[in-house]
Protein backbone atom coordinates (compact mmCIF):
# COMPACT_ATOMS: atom_id res chain seq x y z
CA UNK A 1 -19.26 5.10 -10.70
CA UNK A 2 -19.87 8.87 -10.57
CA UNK A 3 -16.61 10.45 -12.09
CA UNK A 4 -14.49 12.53 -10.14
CA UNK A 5 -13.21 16.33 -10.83
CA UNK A 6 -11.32 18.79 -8.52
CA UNK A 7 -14.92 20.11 -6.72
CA UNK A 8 -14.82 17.49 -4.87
CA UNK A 9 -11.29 17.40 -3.18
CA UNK A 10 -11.16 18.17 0.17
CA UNK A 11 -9.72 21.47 1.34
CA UNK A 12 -7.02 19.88 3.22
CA UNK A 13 -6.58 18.20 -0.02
CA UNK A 14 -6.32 21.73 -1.97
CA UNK A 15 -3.86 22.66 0.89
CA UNK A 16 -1.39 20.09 0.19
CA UNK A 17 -1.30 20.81 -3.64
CA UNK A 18 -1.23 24.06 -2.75
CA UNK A 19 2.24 23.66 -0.54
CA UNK A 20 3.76 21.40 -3.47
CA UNK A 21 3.11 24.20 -6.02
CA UNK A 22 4.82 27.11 -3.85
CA UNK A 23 7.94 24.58 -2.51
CA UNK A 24 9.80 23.09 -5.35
CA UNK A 25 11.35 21.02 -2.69
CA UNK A 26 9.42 19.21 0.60
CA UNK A 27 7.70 16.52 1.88
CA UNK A 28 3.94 16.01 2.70
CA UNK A 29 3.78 13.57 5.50
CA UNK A 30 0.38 12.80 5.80
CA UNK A 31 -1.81 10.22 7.46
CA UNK A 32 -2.90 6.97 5.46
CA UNK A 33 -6.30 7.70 4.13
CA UNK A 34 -6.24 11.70 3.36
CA UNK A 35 -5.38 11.70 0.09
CA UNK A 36 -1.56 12.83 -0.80
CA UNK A 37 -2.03 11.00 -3.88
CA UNK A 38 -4.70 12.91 -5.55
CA UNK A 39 -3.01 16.16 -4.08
CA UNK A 40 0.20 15.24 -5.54
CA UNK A 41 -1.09 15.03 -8.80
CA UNK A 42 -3.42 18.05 -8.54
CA UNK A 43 -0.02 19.64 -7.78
CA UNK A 44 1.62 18.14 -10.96
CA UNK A 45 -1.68 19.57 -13.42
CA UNK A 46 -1.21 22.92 -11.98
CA UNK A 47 1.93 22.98 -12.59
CA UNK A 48 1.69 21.47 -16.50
CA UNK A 49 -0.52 24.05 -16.78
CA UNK A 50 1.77 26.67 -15.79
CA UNK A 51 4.47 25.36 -17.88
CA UNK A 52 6.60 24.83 -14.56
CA UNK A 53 7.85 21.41 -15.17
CA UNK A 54 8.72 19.20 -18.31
CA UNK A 55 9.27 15.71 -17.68
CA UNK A 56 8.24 13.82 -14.24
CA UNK A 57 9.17 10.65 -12.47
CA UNK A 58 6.57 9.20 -9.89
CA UNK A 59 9.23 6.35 -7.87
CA UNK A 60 6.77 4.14 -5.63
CA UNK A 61 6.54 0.80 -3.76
CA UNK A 62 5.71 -1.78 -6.42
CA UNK A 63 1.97 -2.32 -6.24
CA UNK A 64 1.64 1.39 -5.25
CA UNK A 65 3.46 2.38 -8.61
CA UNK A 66 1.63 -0.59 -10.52
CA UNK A 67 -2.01 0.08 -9.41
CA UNK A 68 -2.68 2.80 -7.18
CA UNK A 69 -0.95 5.88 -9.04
CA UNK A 70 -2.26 4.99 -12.79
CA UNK A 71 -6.02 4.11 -10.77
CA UNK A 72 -6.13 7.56 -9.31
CA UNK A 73 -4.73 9.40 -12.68
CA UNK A 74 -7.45 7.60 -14.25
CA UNK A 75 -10.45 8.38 -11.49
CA UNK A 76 -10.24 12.23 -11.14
CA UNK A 77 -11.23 14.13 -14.53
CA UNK A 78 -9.08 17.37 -13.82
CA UNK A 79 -5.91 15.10 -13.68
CA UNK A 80 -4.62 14.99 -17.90
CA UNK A 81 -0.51 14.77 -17.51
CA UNK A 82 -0.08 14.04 -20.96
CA UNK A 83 1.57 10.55 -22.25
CA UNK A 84 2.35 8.65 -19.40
CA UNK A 85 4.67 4.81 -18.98
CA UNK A 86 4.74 2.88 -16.17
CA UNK A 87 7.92 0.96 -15.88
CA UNK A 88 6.94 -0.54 -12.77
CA UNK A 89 8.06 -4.35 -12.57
CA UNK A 90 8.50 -4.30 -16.51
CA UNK A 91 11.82 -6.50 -17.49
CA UNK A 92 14.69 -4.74 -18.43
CA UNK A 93 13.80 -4.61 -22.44
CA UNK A 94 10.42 -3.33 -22.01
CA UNK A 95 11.72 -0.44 -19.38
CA UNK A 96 14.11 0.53 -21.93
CA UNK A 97 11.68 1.11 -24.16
CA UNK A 98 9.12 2.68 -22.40
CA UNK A 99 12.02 5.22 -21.24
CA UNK A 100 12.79 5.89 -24.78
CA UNK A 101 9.50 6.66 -25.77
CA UNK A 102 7.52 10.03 -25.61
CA UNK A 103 6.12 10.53 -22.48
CA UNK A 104 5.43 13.25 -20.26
CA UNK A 105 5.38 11.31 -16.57
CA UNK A 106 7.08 7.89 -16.01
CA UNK A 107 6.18 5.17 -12.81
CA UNK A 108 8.64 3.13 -11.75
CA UNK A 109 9.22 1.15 -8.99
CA UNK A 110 11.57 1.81 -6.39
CA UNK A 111 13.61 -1.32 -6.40
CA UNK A 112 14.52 -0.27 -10.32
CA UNK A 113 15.40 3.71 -9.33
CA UNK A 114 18.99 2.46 -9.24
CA UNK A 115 18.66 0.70 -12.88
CA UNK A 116 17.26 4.17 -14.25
CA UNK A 117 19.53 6.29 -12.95
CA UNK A 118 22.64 4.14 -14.21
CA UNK A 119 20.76 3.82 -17.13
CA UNK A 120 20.48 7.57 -17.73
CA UNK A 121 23.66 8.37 -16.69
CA UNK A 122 24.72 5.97 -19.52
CA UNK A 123 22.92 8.16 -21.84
CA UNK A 124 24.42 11.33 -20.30
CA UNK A 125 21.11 12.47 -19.34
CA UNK A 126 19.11 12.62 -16.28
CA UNK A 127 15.54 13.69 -17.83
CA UNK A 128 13.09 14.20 -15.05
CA UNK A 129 12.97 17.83 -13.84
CA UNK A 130 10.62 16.81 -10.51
CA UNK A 131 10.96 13.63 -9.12
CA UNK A 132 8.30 12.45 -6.58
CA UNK A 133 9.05 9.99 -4.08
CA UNK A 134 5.93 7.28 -2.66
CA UNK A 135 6.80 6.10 0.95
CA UNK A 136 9.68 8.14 0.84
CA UNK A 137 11.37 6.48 4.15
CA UNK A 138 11.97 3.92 1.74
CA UNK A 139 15.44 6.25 1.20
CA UNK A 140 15.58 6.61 5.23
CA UNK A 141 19.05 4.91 5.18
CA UNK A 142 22.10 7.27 3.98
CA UNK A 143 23.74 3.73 3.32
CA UNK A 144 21.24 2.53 0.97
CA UNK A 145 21.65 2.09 -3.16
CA UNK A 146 18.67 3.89 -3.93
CA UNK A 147 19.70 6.80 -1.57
CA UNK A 148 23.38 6.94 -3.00
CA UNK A 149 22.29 6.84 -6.54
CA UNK A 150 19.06 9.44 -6.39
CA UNK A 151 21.98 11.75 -4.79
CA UNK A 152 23.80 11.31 -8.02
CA UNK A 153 21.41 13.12 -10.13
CA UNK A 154 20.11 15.89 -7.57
CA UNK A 155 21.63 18.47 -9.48
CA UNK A 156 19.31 18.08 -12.36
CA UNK A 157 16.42 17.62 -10.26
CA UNK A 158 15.07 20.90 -9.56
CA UNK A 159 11.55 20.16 -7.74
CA UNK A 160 11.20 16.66 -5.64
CA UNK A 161 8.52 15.80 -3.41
CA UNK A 162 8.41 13.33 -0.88
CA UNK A 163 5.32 11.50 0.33
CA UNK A 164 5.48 9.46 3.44
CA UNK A 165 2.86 8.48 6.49
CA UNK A 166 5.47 7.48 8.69
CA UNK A 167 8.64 9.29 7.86
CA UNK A 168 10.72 8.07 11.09
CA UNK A 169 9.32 4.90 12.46
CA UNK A 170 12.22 4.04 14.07
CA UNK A 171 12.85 7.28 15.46
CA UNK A 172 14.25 10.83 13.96
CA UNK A 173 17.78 8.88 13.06
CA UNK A 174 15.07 8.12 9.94
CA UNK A 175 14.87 11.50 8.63
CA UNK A 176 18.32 12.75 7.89
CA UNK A 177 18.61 11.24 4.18
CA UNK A 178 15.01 12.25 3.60
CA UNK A 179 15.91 16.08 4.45
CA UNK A 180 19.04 15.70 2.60
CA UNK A 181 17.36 14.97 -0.78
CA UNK A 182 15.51 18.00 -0.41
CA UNK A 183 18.08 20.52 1.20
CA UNK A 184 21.64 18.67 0.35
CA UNK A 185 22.51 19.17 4.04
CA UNK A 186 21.52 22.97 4.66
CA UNK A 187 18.93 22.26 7.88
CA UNK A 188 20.43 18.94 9.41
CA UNK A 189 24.22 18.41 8.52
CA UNK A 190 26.49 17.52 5.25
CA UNK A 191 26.46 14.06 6.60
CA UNK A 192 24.95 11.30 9.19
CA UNK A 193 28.00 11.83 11.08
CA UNK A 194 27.24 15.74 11.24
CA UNK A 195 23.57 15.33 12.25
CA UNK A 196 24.29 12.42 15.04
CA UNK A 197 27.19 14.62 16.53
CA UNK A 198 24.83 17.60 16.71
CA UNK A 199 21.55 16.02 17.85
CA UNK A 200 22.05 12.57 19.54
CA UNK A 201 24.80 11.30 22.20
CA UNK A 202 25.87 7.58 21.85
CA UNK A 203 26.08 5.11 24.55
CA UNK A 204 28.57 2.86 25.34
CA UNK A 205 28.39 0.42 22.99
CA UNK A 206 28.78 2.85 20.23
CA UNK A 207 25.59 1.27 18.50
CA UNK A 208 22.46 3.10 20.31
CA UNK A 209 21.49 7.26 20.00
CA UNK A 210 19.38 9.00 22.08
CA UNK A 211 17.93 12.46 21.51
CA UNK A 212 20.13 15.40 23.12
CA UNK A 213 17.73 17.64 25.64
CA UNK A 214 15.65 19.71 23.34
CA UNK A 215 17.45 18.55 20.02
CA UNK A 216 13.58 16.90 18.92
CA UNK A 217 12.54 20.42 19.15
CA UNK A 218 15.45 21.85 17.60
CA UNK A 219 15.11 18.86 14.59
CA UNK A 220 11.40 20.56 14.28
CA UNK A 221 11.60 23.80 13.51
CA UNK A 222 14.82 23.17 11.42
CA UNK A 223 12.92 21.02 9.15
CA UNK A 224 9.52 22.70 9.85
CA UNK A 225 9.51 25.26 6.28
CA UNK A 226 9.79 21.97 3.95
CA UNK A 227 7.15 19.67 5.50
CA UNK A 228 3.31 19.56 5.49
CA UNK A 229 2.03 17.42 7.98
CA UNK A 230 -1.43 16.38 7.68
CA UNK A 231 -2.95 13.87 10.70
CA UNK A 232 -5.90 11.54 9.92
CA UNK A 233 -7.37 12.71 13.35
CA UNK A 234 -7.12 16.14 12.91
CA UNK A 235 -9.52 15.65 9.52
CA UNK A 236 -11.46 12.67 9.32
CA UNK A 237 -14.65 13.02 12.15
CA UNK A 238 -16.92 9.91 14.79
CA UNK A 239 -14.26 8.76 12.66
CA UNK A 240 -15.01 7.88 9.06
CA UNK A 241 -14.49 4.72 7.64
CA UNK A 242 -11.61 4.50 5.07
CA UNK A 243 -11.67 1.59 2.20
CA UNK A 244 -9.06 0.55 -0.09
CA UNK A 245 -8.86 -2.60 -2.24
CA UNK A 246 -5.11 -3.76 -2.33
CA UNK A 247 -4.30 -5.29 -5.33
CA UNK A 248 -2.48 -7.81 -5.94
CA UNK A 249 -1.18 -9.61 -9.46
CA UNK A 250 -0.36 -13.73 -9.18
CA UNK A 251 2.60 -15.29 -9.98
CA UNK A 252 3.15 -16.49 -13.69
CA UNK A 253 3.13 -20.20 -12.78
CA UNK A 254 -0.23 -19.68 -10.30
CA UNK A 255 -1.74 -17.47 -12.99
CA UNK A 256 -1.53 -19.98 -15.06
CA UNK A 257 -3.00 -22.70 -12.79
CA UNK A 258 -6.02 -20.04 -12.21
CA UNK A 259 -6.91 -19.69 -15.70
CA UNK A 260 -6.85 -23.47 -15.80
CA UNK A 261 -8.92 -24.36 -13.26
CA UNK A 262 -11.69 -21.43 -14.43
CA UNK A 263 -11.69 -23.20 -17.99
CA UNK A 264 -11.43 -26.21 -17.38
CA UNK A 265 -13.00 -27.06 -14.20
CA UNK A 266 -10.19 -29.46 -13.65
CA UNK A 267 -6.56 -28.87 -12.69
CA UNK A 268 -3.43 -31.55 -12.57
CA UNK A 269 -1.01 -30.30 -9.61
CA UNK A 270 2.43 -30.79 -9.60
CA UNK A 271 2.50 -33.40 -7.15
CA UNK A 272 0.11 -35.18 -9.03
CA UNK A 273 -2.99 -34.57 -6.84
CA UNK A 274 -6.22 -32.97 -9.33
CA UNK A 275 -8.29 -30.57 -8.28
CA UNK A 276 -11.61 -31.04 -9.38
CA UNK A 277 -15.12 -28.74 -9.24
CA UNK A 278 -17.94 -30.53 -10.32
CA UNK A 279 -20.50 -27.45 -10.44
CA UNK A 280 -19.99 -23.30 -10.20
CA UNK A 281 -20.45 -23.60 -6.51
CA UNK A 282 -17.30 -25.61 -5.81
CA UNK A 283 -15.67 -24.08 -8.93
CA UNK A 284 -15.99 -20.74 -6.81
CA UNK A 285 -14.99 -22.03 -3.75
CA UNK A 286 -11.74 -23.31 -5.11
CA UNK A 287 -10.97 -20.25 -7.51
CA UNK A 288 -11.09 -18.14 -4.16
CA UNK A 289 -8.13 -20.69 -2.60
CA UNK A 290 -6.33 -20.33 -5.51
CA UNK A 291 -6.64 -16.38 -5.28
CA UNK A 292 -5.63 -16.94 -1.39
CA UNK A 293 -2.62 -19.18 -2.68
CA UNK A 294 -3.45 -22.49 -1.86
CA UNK A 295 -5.39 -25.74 -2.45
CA UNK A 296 -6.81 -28.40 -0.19
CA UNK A 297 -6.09 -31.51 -1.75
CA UNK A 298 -9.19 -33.96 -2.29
CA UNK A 299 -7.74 -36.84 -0.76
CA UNK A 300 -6.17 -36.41 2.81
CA UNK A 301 -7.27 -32.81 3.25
CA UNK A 302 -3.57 -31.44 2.94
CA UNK A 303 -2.31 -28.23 1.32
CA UNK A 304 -0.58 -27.60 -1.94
CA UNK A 305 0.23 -23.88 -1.55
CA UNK A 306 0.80 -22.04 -5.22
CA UNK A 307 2.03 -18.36 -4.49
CA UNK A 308 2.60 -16.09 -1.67
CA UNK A 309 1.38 -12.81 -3.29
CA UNK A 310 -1.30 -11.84 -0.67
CA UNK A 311 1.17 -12.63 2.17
CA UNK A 312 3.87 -10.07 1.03
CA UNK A 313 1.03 -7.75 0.14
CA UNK A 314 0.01 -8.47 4.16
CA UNK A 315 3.72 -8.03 5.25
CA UNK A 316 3.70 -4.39 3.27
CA UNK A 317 0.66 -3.34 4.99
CA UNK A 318 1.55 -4.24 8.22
CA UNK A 319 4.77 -2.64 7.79
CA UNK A 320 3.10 0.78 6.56
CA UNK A 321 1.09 0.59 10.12
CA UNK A 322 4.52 1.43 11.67
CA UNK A 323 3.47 -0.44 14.61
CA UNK A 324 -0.39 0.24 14.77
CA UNK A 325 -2.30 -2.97 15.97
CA UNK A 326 -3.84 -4.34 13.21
CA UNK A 327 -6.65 -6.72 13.21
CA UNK A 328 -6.87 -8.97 9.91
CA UNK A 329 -9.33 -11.58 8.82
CA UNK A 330 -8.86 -14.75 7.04
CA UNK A 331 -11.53 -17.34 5.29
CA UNK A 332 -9.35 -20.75 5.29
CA UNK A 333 -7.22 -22.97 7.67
CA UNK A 334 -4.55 -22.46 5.27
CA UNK A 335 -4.80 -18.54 5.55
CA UNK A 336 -4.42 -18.92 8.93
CA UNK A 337 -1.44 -21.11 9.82
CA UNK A 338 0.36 -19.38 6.91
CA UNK A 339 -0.20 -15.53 9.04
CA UNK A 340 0.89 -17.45 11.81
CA UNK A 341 4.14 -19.25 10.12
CA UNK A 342 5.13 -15.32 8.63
CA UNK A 343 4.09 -13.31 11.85
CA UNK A 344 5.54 -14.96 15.53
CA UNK A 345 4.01 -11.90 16.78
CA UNK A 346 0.40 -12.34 15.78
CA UNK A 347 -2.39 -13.97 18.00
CA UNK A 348 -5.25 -15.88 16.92
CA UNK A 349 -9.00 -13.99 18.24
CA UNK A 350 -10.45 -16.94 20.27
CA UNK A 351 -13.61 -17.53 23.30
CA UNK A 352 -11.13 -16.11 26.09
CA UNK A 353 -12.09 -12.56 27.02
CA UNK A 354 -8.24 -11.99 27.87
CA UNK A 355 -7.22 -12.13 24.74
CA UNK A 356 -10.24 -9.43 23.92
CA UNK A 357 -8.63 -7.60 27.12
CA UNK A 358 -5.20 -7.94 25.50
CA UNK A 359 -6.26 -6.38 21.79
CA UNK A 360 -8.29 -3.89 23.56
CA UNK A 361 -5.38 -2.61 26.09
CA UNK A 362 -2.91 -2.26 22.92
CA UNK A 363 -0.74 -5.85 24.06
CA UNK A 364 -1.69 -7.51 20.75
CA UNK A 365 0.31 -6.30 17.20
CA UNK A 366 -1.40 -8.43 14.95
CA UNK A 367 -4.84 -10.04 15.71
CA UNK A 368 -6.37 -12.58 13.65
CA UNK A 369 -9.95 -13.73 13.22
CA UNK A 370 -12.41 -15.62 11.11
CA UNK A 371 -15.42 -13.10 10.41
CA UNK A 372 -17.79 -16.11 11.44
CA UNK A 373 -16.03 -16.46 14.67
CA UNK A 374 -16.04 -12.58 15.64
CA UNK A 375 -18.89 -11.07 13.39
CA UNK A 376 -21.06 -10.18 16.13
CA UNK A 377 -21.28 -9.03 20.10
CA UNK A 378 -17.73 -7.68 20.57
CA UNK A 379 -16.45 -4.55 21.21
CA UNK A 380 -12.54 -4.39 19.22
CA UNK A 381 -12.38 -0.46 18.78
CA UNK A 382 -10.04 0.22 21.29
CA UNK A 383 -7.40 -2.01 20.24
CA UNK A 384 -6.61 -0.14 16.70
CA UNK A 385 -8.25 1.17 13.64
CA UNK A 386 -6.94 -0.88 11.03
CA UNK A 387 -8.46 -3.74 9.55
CA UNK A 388 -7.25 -6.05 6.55
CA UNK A 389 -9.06 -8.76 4.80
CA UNK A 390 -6.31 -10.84 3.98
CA UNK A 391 -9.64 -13.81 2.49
CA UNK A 392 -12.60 -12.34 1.53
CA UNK A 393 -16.14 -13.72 2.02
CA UNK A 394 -19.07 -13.87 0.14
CA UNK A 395 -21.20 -13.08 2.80
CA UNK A 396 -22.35 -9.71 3.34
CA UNK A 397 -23.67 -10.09 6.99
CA UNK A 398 -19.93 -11.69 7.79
CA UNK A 399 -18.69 -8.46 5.90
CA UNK A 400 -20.93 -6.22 7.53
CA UNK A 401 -20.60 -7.18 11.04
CA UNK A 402 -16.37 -8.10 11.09
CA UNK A 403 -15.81 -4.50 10.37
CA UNK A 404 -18.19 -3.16 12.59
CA UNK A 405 -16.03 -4.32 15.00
CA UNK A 406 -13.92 -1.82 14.78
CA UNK A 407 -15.86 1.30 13.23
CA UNK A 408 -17.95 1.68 15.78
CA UNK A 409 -18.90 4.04 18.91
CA UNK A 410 -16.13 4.63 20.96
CA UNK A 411 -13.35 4.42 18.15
CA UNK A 412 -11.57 7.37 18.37
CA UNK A 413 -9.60 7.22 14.81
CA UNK A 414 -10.28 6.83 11.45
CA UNK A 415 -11.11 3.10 10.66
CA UNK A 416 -9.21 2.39 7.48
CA UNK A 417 -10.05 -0.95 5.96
CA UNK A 418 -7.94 -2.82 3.36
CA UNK A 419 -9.05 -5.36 0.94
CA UNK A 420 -6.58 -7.41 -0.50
CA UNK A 421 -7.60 -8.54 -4.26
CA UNK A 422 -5.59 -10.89 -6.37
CA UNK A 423 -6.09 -8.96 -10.03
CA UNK A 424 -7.66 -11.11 -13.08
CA UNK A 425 -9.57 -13.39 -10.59
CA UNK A 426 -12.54 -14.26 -8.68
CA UNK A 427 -11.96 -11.67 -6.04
CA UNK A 428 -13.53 -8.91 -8.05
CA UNK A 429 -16.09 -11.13 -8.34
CA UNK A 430 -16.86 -11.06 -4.58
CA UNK A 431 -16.16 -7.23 -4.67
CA UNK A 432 -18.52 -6.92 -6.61
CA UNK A 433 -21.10 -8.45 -5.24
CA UNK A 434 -20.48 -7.06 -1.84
CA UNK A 435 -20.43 -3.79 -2.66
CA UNK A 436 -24.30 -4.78 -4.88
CA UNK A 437 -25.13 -6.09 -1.85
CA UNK A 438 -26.31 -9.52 -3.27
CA UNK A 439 -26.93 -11.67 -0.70
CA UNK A 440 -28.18 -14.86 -2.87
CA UNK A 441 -26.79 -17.95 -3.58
CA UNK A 442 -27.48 -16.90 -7.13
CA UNK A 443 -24.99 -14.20 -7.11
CA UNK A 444 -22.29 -16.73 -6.06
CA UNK A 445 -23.08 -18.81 -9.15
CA UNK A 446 -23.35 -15.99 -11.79
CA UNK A 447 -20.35 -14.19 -10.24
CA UNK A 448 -18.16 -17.14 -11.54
CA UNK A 449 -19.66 -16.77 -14.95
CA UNK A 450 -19.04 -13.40 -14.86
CA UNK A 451 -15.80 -13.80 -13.20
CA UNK A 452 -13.98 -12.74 -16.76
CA UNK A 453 -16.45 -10.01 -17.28
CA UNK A 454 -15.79 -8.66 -14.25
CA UNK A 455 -12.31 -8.70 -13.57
CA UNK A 456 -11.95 -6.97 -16.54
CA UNK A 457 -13.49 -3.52 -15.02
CA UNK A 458 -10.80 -1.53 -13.29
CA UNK A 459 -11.26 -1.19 -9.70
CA UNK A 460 -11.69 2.21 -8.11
């Protein structure tokens, strides 16, 4: 893959370095798909370079801090922030000493934020300068842990950026704690209390707010000087497509299982069923359950499922869509009853053109479909723009054709595409050879061969 340098940022990219440079502390909220993280650490090297910051703490969801930040330091040739540790989902010895090594930028996740702060404050040190914040209405709620304790050590922060797509998706109640990180109060009130008495009137149950005449207006401009917003629609054309591989890392008891069954061919369960794969073909075919989190059993058909990491990964997505419909495809029965079991909400893609009707008019959250059943003849594009591959397929018609259903004429957004990879595993395999565009039984076969080869190349 062609390396990457700052020529070929966008200028709305530029823009929103740019903005983090001049304002030591705001917020880029910005679409899913443009970019803030390669801005935010364009930001960061111009700032090295200027000398303007020392030491810097990157706080993100877990797979964001554990994949996507160290991919994108690693894809883009301008970006060289010195000695960098990611602490993200490390156990408490190895965090503590990655923190008390030399480094110049630290990842963390954001569940830990409260173990690092107590942890610093136990050294009677906070030693991050600029603090930037992934999915920052992750500290939407002035009640939260993570909120009370990053207030703690605002004094010695003295740039923070925030990073969010969807900074109030349950309304601007969301925003207050986010302003107050960057402002301590100034635009929007000292406290909740302050900005709900000021902006909102409360019903009679005391529970619901509503927005005063012109307060959303008010809230605007008030917060206006400390936020970039970027929009997807106001930048991406007949809208671009948009792909991102998800990763994903198995659990310690199903990575072991996987490794197993790729060695050995053979695998005793716990409830004493075996899986078996008598050639590469089959071995393929079950290394991709496994990497989905379940097996069929050989003997009555049933299911022994192993982990849930691509469902949670699922559950994150869906939550970043804020609400966007989101159309997701599957490969087994298994994948498919367990979407159903973790999402009420969701509705199975079958024959009846009212449930086509349904997605299109914007009645259906959550759609699911196998590619086979939906790859060709039907028009999805005005339902939503986001599709996830929660199975992925070997077939690159299938491939081809399942997201065609959505980025297509008449879509009137970005289509951004997700593909959800379990790390070390046979999934990069079919990345691979979708993206090759191998469409021979061959490639199936080698791919498992290759399967350790392969998953072994960081993907970008």
């Amino acid at each position: 893959m062609a390396s990457l340098n700052r020529s070929h940022l966008h200028s709305y990219q530029e823009r929103a370095a740019n903005f983090i440079d001049r304002n030591p502390y705001c917020a880029l909220w910005v679409d899913m798909g443009l970019g803030k993280t390669v801005s935010t650490l364009t930001a960061l090297q111009d700032l090295r370079d200027c000398v303007a910051i020392a030491k810097v703490l990157i706080v993100a969801p877990l797979r964001v801090a554990r994949f996507t930040w160290p991919d994108e330091i690693a894809a883009w040739d301008h970006i060289d922030l010195g000695r960098v540790v990611n602490m993200a989902g490390a156990p408490k010895g190895k965090r503590e000493a990655l923190l008390a090594s030399p480094h110049d930028v630290a990842i963390i996740n954001v569940e830990n934020l409260s173990w690092l702060v107590a942890h610093a404050r136990r050294q009677g040190r906070w030693p991050y300068d600029m603090v930037v914040l992934d999915e920052a209405s992750l500290f939407k709620s002035p009640s939260a842990k993570r909120f009370k304790d990053l207030r703690k050590v605002l004094p010695e922060i003295h740039r923070l950026v925030e990073l969010s797509g969807t900074p109030a998706p349950n309304g601007l109640l969301d925003i207050w704690s986010q302003l107050y990180l960057l402002d301590r109060g100034e635009r929007l009130g000292k406290t909740m209390t302050q900005y709900k008495g000021r902006y909102f009137d409360q019903d009679y149950s005391g529970f619901n707010w509503t927005l005063k005449d012109t307060a959303a207006a008010m809230i605007h401009n008030k917060v206006s000087d400390l936020v970039l917003r970027l929009s997807a629609d106001d930048y991406l054309d007949l809208p671009p497509r948009i792909d991102h591989i998800e990763r994903v890392q198995l659990p310690a008891k199903a990575r072991k299982q996987y490794d197993t069954l790729e060695r050995e061919f053979l695998l005793h369960l716990d409830n004493d069923e075996v899986v078996t794969a008598v050639t590469q073909g089959v071995l393929a075919g079950k290394l991709l359950q496994a990497a989905n989190g379940a097996f069929y059993l050989p003997d009555d058909g049933g299911v022994e499922r192993i982990h849930r990491a691509k469902l949670d990964a699922l559950r994150e997505l869906i939550d970043a869509a804020a609400g966007e419909p989101v159309l997701v495809a599957y490969n087994y029965q298994f994948d498919k009853d367990a979407i159903l079991a973790e999402f009420p909400q969701a509705r199975v893609l079958d024959k009846r053109k009212a449930t086509i009707d349904a997605w299109n008019a914007g009645e259906i959250p959550i759609l699911i479909a196998h590619p086979a059943s939906a790859g060709h003849g039907l028009n999805l594009q005005a339902g939503g723009s986001i599709l996830i591959w929660y199975g992925l397929n070997w077939s690159l018609e299938l491939h081809d054709q399942f997201n065609a259903r959505l980025h297509r004429q008449g879509q009137t957004k970005p289509t951004r595409i997700y593909y959800i990879a379990a790390d070390d595993t046979i999934d990069a395999a079919v990345l691979q050879s979708l993206k090759t565009k191998d469409r021979t039984q061959q490639a199936l076969l080698a791919a498992v061969s290759d399967a350790a080869r392969i998953r072994q190349t960081p993907q970008r």
